[in-house]
PDB file of N, CA and C in Angstrom:
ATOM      1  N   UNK A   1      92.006  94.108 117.488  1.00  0.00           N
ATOM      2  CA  UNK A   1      93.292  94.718 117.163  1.00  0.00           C
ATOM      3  C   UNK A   1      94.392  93.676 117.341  1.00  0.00           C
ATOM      4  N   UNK A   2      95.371  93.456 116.417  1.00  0.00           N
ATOM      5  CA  UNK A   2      96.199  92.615 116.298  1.00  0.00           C
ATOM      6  C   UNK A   2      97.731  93.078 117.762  1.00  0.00           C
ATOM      7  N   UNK A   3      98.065  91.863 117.775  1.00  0.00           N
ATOM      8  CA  UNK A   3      99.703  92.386 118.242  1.00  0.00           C
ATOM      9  C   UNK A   3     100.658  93.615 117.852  1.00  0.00           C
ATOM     10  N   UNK A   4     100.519  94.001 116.729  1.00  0.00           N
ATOM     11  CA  UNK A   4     100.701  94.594 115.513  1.00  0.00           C
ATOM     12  C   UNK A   4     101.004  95.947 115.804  1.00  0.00           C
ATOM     13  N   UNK A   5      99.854  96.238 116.550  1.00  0.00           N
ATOM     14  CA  UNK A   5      99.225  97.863 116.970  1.00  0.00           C
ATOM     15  C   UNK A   5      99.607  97.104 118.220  1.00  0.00           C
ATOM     16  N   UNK A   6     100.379  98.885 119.009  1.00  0.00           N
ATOM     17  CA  UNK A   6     100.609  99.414 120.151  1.00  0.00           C
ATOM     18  C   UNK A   6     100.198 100.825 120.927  1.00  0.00           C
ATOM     19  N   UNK A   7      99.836 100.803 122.027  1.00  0.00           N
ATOM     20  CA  UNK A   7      99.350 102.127 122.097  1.00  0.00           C
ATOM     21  C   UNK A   7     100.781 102.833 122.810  1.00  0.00           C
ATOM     22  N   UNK A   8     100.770 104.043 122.958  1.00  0.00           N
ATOM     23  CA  UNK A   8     102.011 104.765 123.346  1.00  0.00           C
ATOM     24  C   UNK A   8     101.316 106.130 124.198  1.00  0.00           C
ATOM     25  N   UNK A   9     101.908 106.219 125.348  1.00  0.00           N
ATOM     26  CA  UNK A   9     101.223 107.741 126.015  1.00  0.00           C
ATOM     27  C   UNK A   9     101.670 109.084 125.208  1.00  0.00           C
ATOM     28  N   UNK A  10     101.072 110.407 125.199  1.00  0.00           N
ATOM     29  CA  UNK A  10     101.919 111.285 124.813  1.00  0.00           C
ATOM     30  C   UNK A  10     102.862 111.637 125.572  1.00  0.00           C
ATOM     31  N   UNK A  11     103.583 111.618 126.759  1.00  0.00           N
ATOM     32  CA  UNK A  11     104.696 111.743 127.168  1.00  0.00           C
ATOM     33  C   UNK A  11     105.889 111.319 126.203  1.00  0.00           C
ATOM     34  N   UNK A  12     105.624 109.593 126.085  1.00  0.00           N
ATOM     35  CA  UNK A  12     106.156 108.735 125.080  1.00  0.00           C
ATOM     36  C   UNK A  12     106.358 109.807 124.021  1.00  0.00           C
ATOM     37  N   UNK A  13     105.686 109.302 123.409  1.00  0.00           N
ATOM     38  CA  UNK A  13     105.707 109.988 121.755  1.00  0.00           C
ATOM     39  C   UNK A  13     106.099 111.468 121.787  1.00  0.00           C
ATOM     40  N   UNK A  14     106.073 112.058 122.733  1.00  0.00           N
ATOM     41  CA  UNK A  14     106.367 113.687 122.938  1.00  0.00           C
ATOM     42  C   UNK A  14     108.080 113.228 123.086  1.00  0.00           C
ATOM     43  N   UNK A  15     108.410 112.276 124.142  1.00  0.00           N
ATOM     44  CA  UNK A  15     109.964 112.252 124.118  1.00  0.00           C
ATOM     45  C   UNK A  15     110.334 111.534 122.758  1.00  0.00           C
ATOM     46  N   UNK A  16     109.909 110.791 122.031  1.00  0.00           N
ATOM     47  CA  UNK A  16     110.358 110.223 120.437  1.00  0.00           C
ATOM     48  C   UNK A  16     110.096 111.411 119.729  1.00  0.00           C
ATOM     49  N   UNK A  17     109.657 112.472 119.619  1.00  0.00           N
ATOM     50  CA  UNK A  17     109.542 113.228 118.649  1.00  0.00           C
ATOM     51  C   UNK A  17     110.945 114.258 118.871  1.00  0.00           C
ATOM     52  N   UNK A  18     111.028 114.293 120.587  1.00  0.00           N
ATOM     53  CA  UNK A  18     112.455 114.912 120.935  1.00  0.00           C
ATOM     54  C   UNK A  18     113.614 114.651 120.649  1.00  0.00           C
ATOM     55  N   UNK A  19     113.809 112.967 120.763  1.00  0.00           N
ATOM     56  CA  UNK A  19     114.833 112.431 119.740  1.00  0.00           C
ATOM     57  C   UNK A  19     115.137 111.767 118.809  1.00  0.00           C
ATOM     58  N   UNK A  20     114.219 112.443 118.002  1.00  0.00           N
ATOM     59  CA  UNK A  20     114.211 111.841 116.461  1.00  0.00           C
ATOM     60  C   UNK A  20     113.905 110.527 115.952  1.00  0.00           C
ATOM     61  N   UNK A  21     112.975 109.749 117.145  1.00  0.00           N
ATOM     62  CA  UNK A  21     112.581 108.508 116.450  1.00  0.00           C
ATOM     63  C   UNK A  21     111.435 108.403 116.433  1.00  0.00           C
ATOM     64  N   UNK A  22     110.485 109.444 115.875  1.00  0.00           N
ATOM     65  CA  UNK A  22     108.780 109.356 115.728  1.00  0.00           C
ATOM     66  C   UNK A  22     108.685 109.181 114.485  1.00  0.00           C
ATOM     67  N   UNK A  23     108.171 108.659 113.748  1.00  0.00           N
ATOM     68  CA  UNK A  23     107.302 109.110 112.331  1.00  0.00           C
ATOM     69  C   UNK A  23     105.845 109.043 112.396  1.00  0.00           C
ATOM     70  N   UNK A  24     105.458 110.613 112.777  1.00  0.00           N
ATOM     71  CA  UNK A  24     104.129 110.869 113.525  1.00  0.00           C
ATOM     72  C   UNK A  24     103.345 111.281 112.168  1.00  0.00           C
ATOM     73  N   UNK A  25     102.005 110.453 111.886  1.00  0.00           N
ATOM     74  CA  UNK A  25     101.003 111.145 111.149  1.00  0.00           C
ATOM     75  C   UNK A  25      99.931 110.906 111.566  1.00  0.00           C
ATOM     76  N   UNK A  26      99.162 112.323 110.903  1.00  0.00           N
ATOM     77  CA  UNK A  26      98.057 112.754 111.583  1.00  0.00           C
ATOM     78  C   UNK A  26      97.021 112.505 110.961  1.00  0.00           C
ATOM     79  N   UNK A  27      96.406 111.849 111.411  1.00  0.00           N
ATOM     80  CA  UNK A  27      94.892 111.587 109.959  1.00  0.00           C
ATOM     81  C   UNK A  27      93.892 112.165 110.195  1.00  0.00           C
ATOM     82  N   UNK A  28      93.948 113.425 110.709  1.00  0.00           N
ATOM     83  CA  UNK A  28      92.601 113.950 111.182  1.00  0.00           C
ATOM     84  C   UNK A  28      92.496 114.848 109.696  1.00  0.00           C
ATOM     85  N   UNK A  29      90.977 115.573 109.660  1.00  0.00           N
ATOM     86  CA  UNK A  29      91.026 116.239 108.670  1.00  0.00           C
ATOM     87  C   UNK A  29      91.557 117.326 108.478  1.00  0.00           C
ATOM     88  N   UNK A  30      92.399 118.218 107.152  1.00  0.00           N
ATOM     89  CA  UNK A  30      92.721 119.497 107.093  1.00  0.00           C
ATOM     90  C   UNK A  30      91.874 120.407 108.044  1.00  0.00           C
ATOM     91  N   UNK A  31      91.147 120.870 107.647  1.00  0.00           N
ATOM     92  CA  UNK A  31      90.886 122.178 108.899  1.00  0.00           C
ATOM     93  C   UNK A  31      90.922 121.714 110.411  1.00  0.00           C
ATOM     94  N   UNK A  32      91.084 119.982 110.752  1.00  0.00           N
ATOM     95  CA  UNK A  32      91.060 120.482 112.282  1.00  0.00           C
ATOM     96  C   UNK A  32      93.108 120.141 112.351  1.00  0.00           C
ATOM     97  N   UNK A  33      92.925 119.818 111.340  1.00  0.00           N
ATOM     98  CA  UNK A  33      94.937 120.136 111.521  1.00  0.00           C
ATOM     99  C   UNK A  33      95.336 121.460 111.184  1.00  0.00           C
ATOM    100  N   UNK A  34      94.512 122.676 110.451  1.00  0.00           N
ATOM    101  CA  UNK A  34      95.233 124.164 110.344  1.00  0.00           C
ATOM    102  C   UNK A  34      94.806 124.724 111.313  1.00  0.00           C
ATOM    103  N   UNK A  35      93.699 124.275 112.681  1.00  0.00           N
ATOM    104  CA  UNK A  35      93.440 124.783 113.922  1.00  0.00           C
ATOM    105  C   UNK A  35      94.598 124.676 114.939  1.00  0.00           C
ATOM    106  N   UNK A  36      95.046 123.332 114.958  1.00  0.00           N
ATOM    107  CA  UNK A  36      96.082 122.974 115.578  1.00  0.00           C
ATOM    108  C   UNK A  36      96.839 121.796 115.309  1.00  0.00           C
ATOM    109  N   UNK A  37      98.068 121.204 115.932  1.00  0.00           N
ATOM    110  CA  UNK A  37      98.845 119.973 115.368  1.00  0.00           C
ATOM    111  C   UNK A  37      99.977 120.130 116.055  1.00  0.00           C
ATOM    112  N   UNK A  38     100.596 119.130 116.457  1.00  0.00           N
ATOM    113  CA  UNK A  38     101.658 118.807 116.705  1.00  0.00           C
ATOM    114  C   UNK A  38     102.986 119.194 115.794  1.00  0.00           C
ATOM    115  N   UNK A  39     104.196 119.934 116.613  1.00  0.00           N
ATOM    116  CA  UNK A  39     105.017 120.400 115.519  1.00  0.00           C
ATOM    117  C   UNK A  39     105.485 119.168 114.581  1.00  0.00           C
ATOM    118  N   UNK A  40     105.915 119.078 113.073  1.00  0.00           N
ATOM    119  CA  UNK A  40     107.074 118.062 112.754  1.00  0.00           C
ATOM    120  C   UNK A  40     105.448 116.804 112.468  1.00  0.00           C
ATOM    121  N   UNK A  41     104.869 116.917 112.618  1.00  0.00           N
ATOM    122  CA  UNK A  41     103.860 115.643 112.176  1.00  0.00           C
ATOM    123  C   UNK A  41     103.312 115.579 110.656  1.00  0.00           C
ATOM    124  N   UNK A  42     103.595 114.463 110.195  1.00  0.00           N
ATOM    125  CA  UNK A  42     102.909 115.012 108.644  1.00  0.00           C
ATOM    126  C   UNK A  42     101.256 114.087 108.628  1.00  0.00           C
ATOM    127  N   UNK A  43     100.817 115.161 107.791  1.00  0.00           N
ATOM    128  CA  UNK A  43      99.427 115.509 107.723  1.00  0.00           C
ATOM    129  C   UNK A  43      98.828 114.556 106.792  1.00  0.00           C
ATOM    130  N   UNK A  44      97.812 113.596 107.062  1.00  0.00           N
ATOM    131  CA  UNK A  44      97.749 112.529 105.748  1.00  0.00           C
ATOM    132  C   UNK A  44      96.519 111.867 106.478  1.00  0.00           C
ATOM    133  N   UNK A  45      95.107 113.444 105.627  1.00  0.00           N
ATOM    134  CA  UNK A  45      93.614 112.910 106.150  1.00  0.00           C
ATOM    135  C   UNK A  45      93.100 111.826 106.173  1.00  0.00           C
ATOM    136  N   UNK A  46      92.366 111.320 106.742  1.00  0.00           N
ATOM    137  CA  UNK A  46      91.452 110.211 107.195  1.00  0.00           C
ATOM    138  C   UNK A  46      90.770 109.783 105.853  1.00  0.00           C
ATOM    139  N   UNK A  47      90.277 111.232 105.316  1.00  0.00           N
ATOM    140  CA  UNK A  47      89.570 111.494 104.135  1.00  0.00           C
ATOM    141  C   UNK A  47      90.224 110.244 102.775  1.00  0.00           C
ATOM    142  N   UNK A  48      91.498 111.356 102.726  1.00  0.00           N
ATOM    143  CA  UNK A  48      92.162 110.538 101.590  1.00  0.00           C
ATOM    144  C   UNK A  48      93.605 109.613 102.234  1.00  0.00           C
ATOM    145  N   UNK A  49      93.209 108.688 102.847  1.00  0.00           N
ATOM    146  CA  UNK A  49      94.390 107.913 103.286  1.00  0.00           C
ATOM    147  C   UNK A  49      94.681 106.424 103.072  1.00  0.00           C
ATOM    148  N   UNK A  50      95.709 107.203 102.329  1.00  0.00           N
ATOM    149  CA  UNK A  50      96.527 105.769 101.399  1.00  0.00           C
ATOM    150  C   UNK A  50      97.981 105.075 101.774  1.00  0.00           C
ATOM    151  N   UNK A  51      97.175 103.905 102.546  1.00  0.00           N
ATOM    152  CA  UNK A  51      98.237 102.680 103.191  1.00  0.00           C
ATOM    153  C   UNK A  51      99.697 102.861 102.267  1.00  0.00           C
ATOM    154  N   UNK A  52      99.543 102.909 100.854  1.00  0.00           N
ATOM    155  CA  UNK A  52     101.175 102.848  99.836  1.00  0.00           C
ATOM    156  C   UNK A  52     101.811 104.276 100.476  1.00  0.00           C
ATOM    157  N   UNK A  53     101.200 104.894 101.023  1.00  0.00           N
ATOM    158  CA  UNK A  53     101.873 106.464 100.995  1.00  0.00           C
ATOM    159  C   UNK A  53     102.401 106.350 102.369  1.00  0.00           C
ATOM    160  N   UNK A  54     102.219 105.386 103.480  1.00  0.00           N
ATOM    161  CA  UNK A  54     102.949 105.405 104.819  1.00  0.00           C
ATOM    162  C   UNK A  54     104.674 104.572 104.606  1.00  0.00           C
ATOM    163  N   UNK A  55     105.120 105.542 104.681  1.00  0.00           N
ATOM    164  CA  UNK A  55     106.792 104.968 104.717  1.00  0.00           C
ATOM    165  C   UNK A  55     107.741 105.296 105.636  1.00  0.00           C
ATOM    166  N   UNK A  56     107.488 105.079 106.750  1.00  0.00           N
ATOM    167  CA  UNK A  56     108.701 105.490 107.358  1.00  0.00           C
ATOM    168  C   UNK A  56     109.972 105.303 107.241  1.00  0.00           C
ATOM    169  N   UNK A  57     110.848 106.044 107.977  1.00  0.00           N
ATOM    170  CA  UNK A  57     112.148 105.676 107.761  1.00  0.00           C
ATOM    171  C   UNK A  57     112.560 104.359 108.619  1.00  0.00           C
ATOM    172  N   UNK A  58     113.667 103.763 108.126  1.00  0.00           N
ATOM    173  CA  UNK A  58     114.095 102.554 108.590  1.00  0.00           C
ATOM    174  C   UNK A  58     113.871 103.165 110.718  1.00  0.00           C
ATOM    175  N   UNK A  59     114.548 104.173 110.582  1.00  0.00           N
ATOM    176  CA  UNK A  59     114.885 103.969 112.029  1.00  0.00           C
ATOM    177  C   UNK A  59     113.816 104.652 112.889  1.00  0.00           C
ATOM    178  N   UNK A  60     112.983 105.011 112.401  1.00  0.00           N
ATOM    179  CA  UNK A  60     111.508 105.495 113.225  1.00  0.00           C
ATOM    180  C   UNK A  60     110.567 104.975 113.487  1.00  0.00           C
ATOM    181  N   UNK A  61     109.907 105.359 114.754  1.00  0.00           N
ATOM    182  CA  UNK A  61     108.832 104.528 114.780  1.00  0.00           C
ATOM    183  C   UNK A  61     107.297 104.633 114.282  1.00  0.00           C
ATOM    184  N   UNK A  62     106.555 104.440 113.800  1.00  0.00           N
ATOM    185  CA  UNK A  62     105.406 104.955 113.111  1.00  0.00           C
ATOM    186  C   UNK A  62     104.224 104.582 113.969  1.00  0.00           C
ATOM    187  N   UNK A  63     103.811 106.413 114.391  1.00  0.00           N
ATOM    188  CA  UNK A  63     103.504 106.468 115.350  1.00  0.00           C
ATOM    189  C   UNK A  63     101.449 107.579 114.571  1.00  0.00           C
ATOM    190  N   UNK A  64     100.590 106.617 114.593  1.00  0.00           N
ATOM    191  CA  UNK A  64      99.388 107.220 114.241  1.00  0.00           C
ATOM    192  C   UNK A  64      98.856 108.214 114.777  1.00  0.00           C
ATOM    193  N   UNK A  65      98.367 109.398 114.925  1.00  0.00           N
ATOM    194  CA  UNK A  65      97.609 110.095 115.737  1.00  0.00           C
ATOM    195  C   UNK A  65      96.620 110.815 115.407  1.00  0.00           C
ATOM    196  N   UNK A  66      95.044 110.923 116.271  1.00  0.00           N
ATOM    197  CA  UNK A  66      94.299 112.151 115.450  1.00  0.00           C
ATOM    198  C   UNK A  66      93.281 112.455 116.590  1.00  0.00           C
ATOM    199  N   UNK A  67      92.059 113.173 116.585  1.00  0.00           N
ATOM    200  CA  UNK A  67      92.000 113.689 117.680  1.00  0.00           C
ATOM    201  C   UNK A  67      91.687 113.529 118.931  1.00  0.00           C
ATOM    202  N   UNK A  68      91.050 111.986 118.950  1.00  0.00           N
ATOM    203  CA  UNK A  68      91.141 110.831 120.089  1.00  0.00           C
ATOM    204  C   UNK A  68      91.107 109.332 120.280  1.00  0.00           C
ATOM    205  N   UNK A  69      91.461 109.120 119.164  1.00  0.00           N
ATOM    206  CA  UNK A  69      92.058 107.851 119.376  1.00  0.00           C
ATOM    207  C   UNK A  69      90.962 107.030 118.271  1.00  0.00           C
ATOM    208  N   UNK A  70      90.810 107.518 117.553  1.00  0.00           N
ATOM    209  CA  UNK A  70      89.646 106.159 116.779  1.00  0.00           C
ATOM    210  C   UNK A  70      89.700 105.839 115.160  1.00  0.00           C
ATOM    211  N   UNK A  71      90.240 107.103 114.967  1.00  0.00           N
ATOM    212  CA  UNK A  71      90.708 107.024 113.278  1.00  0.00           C
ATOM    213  C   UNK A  71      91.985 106.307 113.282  1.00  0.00           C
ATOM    214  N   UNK A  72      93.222 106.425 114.518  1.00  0.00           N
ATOM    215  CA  UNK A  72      93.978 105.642 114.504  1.00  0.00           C
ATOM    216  C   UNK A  72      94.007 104.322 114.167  1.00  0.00           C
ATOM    217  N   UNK A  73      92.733 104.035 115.020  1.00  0.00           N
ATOM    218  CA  UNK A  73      92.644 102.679 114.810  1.00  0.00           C
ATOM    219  C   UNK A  73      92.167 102.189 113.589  1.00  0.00           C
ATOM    220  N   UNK A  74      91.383 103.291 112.916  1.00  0.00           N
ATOM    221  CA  UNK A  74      91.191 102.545 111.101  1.00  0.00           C
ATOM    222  C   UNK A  74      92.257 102.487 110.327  1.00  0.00           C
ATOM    223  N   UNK A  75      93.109 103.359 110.522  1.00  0.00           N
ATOM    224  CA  UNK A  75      94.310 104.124 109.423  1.00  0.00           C
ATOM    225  C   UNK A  75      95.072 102.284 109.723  1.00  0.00           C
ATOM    226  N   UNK A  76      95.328 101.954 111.357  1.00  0.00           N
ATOM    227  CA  UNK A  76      96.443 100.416 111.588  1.00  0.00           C
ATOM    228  C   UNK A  76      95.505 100.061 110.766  1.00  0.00           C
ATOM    229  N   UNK A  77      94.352  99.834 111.139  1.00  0.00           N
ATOM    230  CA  UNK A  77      93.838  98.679 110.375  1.00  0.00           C
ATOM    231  C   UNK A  77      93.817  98.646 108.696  1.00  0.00           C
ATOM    232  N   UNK A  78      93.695  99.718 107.800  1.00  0.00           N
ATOM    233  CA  UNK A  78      93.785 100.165 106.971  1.00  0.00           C
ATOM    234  C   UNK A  78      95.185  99.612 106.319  1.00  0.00           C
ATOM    235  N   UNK A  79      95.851 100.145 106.747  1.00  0.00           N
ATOM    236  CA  UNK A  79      97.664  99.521 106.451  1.00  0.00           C
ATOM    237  C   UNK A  79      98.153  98.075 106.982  1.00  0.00           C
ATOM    238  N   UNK A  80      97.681  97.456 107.845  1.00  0.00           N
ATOM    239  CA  UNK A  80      97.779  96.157 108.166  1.00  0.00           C
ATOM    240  C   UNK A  80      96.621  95.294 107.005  1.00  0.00           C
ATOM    241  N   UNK A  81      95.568  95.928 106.586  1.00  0.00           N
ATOM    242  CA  UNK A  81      95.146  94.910 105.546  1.00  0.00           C
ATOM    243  C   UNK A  81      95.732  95.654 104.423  1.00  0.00           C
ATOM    244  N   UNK A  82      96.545  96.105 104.039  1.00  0.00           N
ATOM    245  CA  UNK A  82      97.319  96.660 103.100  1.00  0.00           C
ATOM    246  C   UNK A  82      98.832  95.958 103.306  1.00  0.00           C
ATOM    247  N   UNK A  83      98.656  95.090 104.010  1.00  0.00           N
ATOM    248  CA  UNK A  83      99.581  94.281 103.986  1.00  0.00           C
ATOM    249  C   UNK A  83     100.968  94.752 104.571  1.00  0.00           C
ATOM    250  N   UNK A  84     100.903  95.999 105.468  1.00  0.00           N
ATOM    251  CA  UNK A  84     102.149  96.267 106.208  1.00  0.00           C
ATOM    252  C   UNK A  84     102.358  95.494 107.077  1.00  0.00           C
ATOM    253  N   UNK A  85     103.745  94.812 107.342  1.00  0.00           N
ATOM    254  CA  UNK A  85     104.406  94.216 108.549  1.00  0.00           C
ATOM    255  C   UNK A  85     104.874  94.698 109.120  1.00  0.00           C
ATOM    256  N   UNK A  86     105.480  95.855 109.634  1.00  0.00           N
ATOM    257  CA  UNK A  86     105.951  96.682 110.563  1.00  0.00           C
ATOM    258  C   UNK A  86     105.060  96.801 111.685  1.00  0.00           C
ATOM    259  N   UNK A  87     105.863  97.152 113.170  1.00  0.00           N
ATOM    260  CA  UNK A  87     104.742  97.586 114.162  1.00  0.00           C
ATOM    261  C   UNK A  87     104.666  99.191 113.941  1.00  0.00           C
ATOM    262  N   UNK A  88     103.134  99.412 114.572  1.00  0.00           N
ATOM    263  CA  UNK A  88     102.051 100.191 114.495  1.00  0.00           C
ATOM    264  C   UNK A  88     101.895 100.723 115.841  1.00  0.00           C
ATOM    265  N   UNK A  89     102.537 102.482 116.033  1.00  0.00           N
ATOM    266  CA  UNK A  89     101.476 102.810 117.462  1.00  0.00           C
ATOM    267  C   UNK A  89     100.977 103.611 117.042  1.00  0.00           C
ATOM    268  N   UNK A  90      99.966 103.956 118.027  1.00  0.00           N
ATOM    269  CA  UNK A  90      98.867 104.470 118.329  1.00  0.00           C
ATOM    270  C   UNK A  90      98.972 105.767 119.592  1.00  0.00           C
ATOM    271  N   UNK A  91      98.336 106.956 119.377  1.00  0.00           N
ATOM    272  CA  UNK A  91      99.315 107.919 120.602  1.00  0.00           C
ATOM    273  C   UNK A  91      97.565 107.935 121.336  1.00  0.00           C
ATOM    274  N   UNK A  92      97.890 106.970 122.691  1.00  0.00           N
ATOM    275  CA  UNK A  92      96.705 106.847 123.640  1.00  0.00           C
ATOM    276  C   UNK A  92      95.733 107.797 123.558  1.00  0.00           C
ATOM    277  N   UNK A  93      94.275 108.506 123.259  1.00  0.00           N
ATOM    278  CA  UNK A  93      93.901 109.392 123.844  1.00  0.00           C
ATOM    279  C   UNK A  93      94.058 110.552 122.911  1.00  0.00           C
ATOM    280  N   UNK A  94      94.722 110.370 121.447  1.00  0.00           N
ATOM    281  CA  UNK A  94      95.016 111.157 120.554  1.00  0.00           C
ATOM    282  C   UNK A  94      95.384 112.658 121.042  1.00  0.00           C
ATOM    283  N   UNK A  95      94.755 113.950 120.002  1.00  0.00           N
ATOM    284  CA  UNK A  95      95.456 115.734 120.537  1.00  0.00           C
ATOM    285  C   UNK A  95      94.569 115.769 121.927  1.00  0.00           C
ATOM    286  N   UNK A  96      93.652 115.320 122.323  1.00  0.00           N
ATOM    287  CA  UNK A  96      92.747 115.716 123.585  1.00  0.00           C
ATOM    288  C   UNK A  96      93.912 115.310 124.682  1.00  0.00           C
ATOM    289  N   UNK A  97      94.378 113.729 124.732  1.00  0.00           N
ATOM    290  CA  UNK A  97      94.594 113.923 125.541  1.00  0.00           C
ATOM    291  C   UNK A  97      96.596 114.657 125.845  1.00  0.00           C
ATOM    292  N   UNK A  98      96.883 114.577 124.486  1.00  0.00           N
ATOM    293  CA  UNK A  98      98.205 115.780 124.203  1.00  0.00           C
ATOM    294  C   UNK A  98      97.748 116.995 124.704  1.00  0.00           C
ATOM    295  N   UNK A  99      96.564 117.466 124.778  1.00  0.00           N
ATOM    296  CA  UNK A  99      96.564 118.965 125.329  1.00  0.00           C
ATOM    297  C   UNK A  99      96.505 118.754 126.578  1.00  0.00           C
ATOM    298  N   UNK A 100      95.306 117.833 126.996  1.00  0.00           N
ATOM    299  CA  UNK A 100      95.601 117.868 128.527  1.00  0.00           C
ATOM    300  C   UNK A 100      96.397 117.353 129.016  1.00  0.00           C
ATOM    301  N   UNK A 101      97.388 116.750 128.590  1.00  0.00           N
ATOM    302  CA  UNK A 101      98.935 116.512 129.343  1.00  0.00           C
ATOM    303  C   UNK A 101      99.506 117.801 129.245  1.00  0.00           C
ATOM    304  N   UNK A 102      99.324 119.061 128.524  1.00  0.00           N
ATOM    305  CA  UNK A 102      99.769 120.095 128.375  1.00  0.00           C
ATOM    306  C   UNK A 102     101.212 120.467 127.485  1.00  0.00           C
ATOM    307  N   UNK A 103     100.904 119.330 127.197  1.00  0.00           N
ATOM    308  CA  UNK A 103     102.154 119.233 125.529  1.00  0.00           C
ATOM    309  C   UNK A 103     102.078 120.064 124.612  1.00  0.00           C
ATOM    310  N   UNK A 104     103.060 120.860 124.046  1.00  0.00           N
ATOM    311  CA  UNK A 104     102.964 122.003 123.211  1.00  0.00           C
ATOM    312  C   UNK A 104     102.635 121.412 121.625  1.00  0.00           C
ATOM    313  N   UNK A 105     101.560 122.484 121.400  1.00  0.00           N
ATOM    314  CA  UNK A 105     100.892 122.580 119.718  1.00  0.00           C
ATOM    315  C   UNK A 105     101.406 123.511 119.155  1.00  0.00           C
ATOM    316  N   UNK A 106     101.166 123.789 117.917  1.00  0.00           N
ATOM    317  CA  UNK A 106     101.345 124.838 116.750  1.00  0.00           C
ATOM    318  C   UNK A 106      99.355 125.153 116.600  1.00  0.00           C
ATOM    319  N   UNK A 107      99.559 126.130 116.566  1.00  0.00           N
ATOM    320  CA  UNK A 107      97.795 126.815 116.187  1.00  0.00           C
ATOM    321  C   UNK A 107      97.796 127.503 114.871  1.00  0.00           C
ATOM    322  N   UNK A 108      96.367 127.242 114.348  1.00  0.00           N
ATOM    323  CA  UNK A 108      96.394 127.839 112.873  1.00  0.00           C
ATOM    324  C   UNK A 108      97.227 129.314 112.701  1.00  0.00           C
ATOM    325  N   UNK A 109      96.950 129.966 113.830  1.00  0.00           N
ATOM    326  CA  UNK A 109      97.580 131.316 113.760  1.00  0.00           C
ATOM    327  C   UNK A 109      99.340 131.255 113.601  1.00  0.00           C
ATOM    328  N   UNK A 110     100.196 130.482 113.616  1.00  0.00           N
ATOM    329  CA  UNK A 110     101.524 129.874 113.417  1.00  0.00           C
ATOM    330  C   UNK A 110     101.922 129.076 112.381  1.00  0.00           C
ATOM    331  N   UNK A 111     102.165 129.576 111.065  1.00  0.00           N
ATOM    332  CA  UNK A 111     102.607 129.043 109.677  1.00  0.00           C
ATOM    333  C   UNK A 111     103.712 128.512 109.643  1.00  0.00           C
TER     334      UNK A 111
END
């Protein structure tokens, strides 16, 4: 893993999502994102995931996540040989360890 990629705790990334400087996506697959997910995260499977389609905004940080930490690491790698220069985190421990920090989800039952 390059310099490139950073890892970030969910505390972290739970307080960037509080003030508006996350750009959180989730690369896990549809059904285990309509089970559960992080509010405000956009959804962009493992399945079909395309490095041109990650854009964050100038002032956010782009922040990978999925359900423990390992697709993250394809998706950086994925977009770093896709030739992104921007830094890359990574949310430590992906939703496992967001739940057991006890950080609030949205569940399929919540549209």
């Amino acid at each position: 893993m390059t310099q490139q990629v950073k890892f970030l705790e969910p505390t972290v990334v739970l307080a960037k999502l509080n003030d508006g400087t996350a750009y959180i996506i989730d690369v896990r697959e549809p059904h285990e994102y309509s089970e559960m997910h992080i509010a405000g995260v956009t959804p962009m499977p493992m399945s079909q995931f395309d490095p041109s389609a990650v854009s964050p905004p100038e002032n956010k940080t782009l922040i990978f996540q999925c359900r423990s930490g390992q697709r993250c690491g394809m998706a950086s790698e994925q977009l770093i040989d896709a030739g992104y220069e921007g830094e890359i985190y990574r949310m430590a421990g992906g939703l496992l360890a967001w739940t057991a920090a006890g950080l609030p989800v949205e569940t399929g039952a919540s549209t």
